[in-house]
N, C-alpha and C. Protein backbone atom coordinates (compact mmCIF):
# COMPACT_ATOMS: atom_id res chain seq x y z
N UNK A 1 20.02 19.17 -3.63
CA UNK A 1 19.33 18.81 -2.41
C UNK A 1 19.76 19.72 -1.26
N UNK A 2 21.15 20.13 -1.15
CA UNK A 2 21.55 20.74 -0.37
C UNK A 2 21.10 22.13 -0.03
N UNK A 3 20.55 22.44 -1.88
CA UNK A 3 20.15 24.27 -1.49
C UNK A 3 18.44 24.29 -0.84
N UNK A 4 17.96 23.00 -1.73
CA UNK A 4 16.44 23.05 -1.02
C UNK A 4 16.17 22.68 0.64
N UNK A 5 17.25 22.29 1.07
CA UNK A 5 16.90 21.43 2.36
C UNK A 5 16.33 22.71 3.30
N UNK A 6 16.99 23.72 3.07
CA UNK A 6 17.18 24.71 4.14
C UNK A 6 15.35 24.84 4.06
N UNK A 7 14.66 25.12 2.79
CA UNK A 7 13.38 24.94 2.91
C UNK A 7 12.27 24.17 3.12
N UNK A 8 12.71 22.84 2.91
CA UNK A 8 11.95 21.59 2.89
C UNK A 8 11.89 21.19 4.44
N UNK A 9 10.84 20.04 4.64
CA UNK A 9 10.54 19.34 6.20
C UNK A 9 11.44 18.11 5.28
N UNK A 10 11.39 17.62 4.61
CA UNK A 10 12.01 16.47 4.03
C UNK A 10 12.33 16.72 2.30
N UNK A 11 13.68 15.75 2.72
CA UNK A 11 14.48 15.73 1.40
C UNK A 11 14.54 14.58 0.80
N UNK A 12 13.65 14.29 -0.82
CA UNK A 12 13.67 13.15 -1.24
C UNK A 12 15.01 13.34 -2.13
N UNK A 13 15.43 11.71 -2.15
CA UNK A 13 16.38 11.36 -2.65
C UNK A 13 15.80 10.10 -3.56
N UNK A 14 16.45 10.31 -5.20
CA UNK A 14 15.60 9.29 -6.14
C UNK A 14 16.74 8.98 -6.95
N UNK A 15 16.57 7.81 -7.43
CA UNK A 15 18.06 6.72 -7.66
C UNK A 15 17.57 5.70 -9.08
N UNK A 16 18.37 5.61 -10.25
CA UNK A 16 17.89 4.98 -11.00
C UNK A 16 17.80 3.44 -10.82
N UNK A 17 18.26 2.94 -9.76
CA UNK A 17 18.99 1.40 -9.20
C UNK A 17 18.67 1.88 -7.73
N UNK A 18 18.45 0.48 -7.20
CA UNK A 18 18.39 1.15 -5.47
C UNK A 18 19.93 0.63 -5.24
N UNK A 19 20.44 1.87 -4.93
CA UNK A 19 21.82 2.29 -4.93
C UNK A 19 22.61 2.89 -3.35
N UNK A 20 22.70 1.56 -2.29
CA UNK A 20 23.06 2.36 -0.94
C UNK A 20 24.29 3.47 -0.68
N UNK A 21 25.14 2.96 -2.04
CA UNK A 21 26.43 4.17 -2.07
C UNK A 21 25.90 5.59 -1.73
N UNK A 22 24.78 5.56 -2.71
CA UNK A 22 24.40 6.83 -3.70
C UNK A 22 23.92 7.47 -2.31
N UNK A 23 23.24 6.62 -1.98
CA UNK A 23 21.94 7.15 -0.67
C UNK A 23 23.10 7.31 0.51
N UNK A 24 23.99 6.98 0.60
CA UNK A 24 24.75 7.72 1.85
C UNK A 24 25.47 8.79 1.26
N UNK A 25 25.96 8.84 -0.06
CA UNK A 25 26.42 10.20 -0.44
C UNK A 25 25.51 11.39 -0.05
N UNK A 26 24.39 11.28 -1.20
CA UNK A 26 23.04 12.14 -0.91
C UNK A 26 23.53 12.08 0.31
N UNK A 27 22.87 11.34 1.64
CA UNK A 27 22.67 12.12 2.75
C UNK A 27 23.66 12.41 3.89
N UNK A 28 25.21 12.33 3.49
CA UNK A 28 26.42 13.04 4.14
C UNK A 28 25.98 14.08 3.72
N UNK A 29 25.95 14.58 2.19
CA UNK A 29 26.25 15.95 1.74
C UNK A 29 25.21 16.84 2.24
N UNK A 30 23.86 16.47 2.12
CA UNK A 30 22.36 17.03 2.91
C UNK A 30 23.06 17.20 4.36
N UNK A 31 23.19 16.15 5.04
CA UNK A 31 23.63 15.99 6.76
C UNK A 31 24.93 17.20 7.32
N UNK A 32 25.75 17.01 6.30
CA UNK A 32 26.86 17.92 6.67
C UNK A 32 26.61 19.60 6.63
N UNK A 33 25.67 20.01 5.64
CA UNK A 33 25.04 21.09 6.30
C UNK A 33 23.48 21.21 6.97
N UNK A 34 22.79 20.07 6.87
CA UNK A 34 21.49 20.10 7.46
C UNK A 34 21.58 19.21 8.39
N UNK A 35 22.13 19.08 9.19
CA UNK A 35 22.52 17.91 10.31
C UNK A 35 20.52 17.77 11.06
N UNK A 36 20.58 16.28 10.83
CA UNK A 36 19.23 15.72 10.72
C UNK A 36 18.30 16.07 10.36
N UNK A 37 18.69 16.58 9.20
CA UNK A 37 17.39 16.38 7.81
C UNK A 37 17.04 15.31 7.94
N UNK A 38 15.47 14.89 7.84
CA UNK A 38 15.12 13.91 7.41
C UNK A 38 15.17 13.62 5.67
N UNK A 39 15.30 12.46 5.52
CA UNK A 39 15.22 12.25 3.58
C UNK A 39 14.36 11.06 3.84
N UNK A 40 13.92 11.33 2.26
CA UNK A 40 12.99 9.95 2.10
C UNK A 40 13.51 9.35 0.48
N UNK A 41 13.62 8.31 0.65
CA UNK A 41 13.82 7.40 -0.59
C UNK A 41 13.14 6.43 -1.40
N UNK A 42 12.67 6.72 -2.42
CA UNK A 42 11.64 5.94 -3.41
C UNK A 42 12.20 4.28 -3.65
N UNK A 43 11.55 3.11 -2.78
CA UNK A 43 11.85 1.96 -3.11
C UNK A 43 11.41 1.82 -4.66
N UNK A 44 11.68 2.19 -5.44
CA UNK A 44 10.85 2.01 -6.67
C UNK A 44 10.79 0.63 -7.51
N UNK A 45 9.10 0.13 -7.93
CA UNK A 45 8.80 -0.35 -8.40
C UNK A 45 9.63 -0.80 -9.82
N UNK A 46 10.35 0.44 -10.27
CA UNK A 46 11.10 0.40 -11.39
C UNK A 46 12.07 0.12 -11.74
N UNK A 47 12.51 -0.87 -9.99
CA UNK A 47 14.22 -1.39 -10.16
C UNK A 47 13.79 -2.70 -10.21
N UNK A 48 14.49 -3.09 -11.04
CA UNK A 48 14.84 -4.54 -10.87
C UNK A 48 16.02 -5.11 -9.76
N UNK A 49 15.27 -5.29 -8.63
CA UNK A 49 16.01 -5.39 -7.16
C UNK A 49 16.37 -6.80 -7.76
N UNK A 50 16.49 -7.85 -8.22
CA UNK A 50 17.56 -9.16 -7.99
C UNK A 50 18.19 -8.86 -9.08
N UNK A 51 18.21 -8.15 -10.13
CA UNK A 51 19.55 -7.80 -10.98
C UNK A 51 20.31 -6.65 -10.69
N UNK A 52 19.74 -5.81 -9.71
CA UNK A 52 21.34 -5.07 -9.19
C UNK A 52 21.71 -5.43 -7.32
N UNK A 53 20.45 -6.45 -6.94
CA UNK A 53 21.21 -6.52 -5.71
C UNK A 53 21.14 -7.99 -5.47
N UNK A 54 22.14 -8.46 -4.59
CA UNK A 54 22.00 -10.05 -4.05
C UNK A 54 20.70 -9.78 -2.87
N UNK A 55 19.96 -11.33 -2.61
CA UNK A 55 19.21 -11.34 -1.23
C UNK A 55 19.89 -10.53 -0.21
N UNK A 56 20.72 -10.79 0.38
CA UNK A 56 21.15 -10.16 1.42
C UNK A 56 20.99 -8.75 1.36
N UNK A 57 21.61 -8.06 0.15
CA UNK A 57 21.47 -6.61 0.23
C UNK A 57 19.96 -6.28 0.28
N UNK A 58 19.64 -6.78 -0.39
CA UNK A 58 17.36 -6.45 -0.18
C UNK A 58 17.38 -6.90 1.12
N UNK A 59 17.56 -7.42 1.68
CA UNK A 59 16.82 -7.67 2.77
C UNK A 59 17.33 -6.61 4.28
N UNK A 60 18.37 -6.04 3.97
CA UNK A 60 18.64 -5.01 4.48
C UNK A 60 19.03 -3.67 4.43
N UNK A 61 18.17 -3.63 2.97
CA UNK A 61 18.27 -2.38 2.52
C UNK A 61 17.16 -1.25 3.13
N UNK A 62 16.12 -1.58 3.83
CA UNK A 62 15.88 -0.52 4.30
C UNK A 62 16.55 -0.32 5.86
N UNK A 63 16.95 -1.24 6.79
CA UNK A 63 17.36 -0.92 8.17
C UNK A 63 19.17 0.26 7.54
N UNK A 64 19.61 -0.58 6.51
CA UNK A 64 20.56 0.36 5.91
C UNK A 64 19.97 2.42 5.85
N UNK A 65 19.10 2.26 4.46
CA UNK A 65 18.58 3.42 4.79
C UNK A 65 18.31 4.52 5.90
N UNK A 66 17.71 3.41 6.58
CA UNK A 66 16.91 4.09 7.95
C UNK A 66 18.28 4.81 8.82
N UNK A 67 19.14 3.82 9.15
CA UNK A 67 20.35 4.40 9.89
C UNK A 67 20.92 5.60 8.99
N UNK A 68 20.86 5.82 7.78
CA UNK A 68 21.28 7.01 6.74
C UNK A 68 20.27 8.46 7.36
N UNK A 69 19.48 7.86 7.98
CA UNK A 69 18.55 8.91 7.86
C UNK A 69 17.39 9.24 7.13
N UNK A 70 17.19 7.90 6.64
CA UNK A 70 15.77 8.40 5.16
C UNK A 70 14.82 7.76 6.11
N UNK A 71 13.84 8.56 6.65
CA UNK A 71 12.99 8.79 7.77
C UNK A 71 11.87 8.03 6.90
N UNK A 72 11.24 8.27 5.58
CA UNK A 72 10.63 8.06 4.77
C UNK A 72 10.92 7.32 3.49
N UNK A 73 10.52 5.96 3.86
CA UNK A 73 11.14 5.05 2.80
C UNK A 73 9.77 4.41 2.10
N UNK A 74 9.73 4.49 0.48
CA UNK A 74 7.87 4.19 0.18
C UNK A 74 8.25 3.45 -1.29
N UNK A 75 7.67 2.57 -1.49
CA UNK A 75 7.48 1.81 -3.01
C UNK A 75 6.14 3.00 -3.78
N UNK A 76 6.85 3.54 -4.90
CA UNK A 76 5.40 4.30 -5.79
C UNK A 76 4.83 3.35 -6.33
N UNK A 77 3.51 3.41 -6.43
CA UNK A 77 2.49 2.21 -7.26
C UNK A 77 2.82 0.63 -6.54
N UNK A 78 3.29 1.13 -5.22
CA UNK A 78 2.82 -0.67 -4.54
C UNK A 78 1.56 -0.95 -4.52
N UNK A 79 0.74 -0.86 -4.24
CA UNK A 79 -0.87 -1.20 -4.70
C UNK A 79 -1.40 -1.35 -5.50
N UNK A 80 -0.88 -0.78 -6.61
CA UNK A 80 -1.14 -1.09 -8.05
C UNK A 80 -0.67 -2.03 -8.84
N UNK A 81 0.94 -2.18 -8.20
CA UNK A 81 1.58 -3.29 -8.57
C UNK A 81 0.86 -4.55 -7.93
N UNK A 82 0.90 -4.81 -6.81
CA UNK A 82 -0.15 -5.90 -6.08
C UNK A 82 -1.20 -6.10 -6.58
N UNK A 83 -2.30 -5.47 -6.70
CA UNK A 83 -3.46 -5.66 -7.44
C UNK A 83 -4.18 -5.80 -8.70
N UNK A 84 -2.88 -5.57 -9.81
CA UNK A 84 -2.70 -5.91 -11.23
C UNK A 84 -2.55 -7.48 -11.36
N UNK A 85 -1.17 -7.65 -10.30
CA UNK A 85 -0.80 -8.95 -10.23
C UNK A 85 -1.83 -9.89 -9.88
N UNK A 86 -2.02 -9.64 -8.87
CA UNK A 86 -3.07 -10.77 -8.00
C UNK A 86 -4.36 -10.88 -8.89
N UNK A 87 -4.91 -9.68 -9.46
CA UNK A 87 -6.02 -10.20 -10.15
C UNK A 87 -5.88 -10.76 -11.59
N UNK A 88 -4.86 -10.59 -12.20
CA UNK A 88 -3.86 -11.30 -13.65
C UNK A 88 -4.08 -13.03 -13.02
N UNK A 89 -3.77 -12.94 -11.85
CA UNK A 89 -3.13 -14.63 -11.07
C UNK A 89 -4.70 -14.98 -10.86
N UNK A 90 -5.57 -14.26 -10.24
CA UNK A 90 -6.89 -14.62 -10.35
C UNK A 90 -7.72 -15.16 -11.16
N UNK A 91 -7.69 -14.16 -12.07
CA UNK A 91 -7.82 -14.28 -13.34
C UNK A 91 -8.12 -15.94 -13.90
N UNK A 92 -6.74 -15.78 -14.23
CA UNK A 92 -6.12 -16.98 -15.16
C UNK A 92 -6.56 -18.31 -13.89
N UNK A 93 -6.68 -18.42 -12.81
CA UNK A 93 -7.34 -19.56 -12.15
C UNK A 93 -8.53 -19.54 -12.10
N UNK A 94 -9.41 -18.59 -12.08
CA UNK A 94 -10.68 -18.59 -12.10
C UNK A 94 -10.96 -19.38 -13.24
N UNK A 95 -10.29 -18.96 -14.49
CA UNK A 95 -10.77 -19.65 -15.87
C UNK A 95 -10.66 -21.35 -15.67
N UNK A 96 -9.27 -21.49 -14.67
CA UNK A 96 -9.20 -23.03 -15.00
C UNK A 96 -10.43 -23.82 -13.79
N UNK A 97 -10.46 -22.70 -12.47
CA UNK A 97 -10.97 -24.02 -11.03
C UNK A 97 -12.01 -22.86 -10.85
N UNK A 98 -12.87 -22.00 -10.98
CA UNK A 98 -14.03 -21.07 -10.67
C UNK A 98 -14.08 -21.07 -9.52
N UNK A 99 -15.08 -20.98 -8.75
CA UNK A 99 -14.93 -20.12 -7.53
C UNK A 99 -13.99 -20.40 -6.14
N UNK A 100 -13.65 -21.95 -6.75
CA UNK A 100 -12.62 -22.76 -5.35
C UNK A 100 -11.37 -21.12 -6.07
N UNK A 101 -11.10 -20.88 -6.63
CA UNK A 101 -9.81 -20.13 -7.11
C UNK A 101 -9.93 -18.36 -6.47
N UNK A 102 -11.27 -18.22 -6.37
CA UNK A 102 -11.46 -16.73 -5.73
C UNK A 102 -11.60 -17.46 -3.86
N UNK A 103 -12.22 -18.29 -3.80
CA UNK A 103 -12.40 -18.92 -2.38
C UNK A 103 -10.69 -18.91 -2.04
N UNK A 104 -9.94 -19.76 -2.15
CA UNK A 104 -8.85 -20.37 -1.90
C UNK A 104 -8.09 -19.26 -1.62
N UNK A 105 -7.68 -17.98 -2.78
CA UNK A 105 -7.01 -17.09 -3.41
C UNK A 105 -7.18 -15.68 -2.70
N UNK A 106 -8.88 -15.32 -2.31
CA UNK A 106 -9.17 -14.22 -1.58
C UNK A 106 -9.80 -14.28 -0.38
N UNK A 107 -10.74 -14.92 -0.41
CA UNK A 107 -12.17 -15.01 0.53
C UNK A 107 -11.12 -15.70 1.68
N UNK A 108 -10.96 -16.98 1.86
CA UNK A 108 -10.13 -17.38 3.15
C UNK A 108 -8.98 -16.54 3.45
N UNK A 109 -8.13 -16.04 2.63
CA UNK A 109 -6.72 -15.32 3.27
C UNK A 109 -7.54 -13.80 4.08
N UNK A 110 -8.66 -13.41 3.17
CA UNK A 110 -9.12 -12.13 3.83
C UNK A 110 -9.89 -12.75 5.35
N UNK A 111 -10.38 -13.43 5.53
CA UNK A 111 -10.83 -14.06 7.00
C UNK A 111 -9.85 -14.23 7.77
N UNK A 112 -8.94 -15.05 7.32
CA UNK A 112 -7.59 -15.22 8.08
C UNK A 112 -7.09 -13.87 8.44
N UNK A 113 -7.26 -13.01 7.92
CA UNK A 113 -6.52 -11.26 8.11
C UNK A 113 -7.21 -10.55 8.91
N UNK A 114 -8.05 -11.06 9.53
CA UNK A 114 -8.80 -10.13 10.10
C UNK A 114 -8.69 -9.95 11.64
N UNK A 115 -7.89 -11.14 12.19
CA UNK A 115 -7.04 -11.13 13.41
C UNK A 115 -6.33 -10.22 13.43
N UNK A 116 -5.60 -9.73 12.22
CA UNK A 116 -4.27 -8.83 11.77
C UNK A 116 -4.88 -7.11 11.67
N UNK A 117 -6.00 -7.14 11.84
CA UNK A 117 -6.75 -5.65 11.38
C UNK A 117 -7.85 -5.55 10.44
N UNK A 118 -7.80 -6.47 8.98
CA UNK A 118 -8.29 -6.78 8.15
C UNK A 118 -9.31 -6.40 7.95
N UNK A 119 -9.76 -5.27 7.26
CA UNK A 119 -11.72 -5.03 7.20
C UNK A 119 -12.12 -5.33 6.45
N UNK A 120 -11.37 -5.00 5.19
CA UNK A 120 -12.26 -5.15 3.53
C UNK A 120 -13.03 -6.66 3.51
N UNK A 121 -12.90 -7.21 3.93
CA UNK A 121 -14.31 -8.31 3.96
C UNK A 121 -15.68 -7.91 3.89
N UNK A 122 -15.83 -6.71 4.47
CA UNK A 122 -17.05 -6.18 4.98
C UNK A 122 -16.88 -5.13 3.97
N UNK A 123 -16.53 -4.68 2.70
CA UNK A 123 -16.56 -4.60 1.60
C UNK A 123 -17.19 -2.79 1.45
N UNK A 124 -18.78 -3.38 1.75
CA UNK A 124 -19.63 -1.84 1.39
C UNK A 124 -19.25 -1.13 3.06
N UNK A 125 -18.97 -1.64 4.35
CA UNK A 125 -18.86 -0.61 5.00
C UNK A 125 -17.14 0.10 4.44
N UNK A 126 -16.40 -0.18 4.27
CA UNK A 126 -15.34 0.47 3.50
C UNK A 126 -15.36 1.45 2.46
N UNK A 127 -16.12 1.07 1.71
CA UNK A 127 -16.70 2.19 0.56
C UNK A 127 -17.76 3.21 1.06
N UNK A 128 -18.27 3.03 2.01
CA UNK A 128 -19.32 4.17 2.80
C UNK A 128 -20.52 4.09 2.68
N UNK A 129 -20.60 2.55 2.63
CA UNK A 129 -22.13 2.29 1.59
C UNK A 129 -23.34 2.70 3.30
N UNK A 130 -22.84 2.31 4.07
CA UNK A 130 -23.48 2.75 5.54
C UNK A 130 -23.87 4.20 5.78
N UNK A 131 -22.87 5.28 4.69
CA UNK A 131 -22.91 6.86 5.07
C UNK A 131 -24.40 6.90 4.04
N UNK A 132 -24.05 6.20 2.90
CA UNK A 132 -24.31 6.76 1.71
C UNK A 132 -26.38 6.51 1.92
N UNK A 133 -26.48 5.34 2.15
CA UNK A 133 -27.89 4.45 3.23
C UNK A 133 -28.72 5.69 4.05
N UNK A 134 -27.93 6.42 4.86
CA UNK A 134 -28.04 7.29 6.07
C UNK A 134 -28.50 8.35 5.26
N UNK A 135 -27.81 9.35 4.37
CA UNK A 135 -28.29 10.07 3.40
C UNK A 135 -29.76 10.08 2.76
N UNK A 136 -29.28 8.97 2.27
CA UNK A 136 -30.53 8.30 1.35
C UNK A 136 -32.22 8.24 2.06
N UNK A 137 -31.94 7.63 3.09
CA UNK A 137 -32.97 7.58 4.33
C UNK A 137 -33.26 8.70 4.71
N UNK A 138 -31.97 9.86 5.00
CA UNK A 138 -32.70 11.26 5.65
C UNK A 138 -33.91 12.03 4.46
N UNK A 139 -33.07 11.64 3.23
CA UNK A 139 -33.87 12.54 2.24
C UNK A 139 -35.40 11.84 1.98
N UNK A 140 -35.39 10.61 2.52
CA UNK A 140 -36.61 9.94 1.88
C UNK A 140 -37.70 9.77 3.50
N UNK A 141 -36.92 10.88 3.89
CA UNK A 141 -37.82 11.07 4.90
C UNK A 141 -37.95 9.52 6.14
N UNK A 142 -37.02 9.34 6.39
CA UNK A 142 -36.94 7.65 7.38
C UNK A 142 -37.27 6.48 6.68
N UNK A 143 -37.97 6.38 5.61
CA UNK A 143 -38.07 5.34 4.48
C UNK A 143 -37.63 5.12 2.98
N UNK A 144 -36.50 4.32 2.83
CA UNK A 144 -36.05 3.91 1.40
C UNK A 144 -36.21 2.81 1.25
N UNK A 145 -36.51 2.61 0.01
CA UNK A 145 -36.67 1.35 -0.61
C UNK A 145 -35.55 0.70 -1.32
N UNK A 146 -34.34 1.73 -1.46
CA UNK A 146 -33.36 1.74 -2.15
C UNK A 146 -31.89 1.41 -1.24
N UNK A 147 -31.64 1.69 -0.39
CA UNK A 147 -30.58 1.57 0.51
C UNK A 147 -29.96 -0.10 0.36
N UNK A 148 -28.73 -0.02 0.42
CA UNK A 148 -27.69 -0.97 -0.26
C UNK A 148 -27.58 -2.16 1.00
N UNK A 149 -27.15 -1.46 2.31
CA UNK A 149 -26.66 -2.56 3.38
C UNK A 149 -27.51 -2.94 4.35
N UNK A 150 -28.85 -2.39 4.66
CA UNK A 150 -29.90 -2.99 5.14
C UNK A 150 -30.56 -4.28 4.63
N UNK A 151 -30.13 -5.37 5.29
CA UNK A 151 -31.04 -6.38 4.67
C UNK A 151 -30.13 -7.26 3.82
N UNK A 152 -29.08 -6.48 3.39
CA UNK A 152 -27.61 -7.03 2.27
C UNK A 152 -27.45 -8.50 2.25
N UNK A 153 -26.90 -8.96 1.60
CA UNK A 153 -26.22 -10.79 1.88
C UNK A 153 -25.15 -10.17 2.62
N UNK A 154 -24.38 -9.01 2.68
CA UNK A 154 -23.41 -8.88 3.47
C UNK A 154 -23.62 -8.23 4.91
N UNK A 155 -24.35 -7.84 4.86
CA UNK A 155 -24.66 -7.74 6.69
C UNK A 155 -25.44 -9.33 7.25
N UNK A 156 -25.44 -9.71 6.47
CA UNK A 156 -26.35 -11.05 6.96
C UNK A 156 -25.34 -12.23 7.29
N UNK A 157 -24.29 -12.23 6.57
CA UNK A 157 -23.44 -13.30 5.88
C UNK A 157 -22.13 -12.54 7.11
N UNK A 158 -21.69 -11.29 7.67
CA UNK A 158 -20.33 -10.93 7.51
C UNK A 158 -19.94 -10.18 8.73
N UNK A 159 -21.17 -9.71 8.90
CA UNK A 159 -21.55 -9.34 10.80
C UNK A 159 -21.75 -9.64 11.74
């Protein structure tokens, strides 16, 4: 790490255990000749955080980090991990309670989120279905018959 720093904007540091020893070693030895390097450290998906750390240490393991200097602290495949899960958990309730289980589970928490920033409710403007409409319309000369969000249950229902 030490020979790349001189080239890098940031120095990742990757740990088989999330390991705070390790991560202040790494970044004395980086720091002592790159004095404020930034580093970044992989929360990884691939530790089993309650068999090598107590609550307490998780719960301040990144303000730990951060004071180390790892400017850039990221879980790989957090979204993937979340969204495997949740729809596995979906899943398996949908089969037992049908739509109270997608209602209960998605549809209300995503309304509730939307105080918070929350868009994906509104679903096709996220995916570009509004760009894609606009296109569609220029080529068909101001009239399609085909366009997705004109007229939608979701512009009707969500706007």
């Amino acid at each position: 790490a030490v020979a790349y720093a001189h080239y890098a904007d940031l120095v990742w540091c990757e740990t088989g255990t999330p390991d705070l020893e390790f991560a202040k070693k790494f970044a004395d030895a980086v720091h002592a000749v790159h004095p404020g390097k930034m580093l970044a450290y992989n929360c990884s998906p691939s530790f089993n955080w309650k068999k090598n750390l107590d609550n307490a240490t998780i719960a301040k393991f990144q303000k730990e980090l951060g004071a180390m200097g790892y400017k850039y602290q990221f879980i790989t495949l957090a979204g993937i991990h979340s969204m495997w899960y949740n729809m596995f958990d979906l899943a398996q309730d949908y089969v037992a309670r049908g739509m109270t289980a997608y209602v209960e589970k998605v549809q209300e928490p995503e309304f509730a989120a939307r105080d918070r920033g929350y868009t994906f409710v509104s679903h096709q403007q996220e995916v570009g279905t509004g760009y894609f409409d606009e296109v569609t319309t220029v080529i068909q000369g101001g009239k399609s018959s085909v366009t997705a969000l004109t007229g939608s249950t979701e512009e009707e229902q969500f706007h």
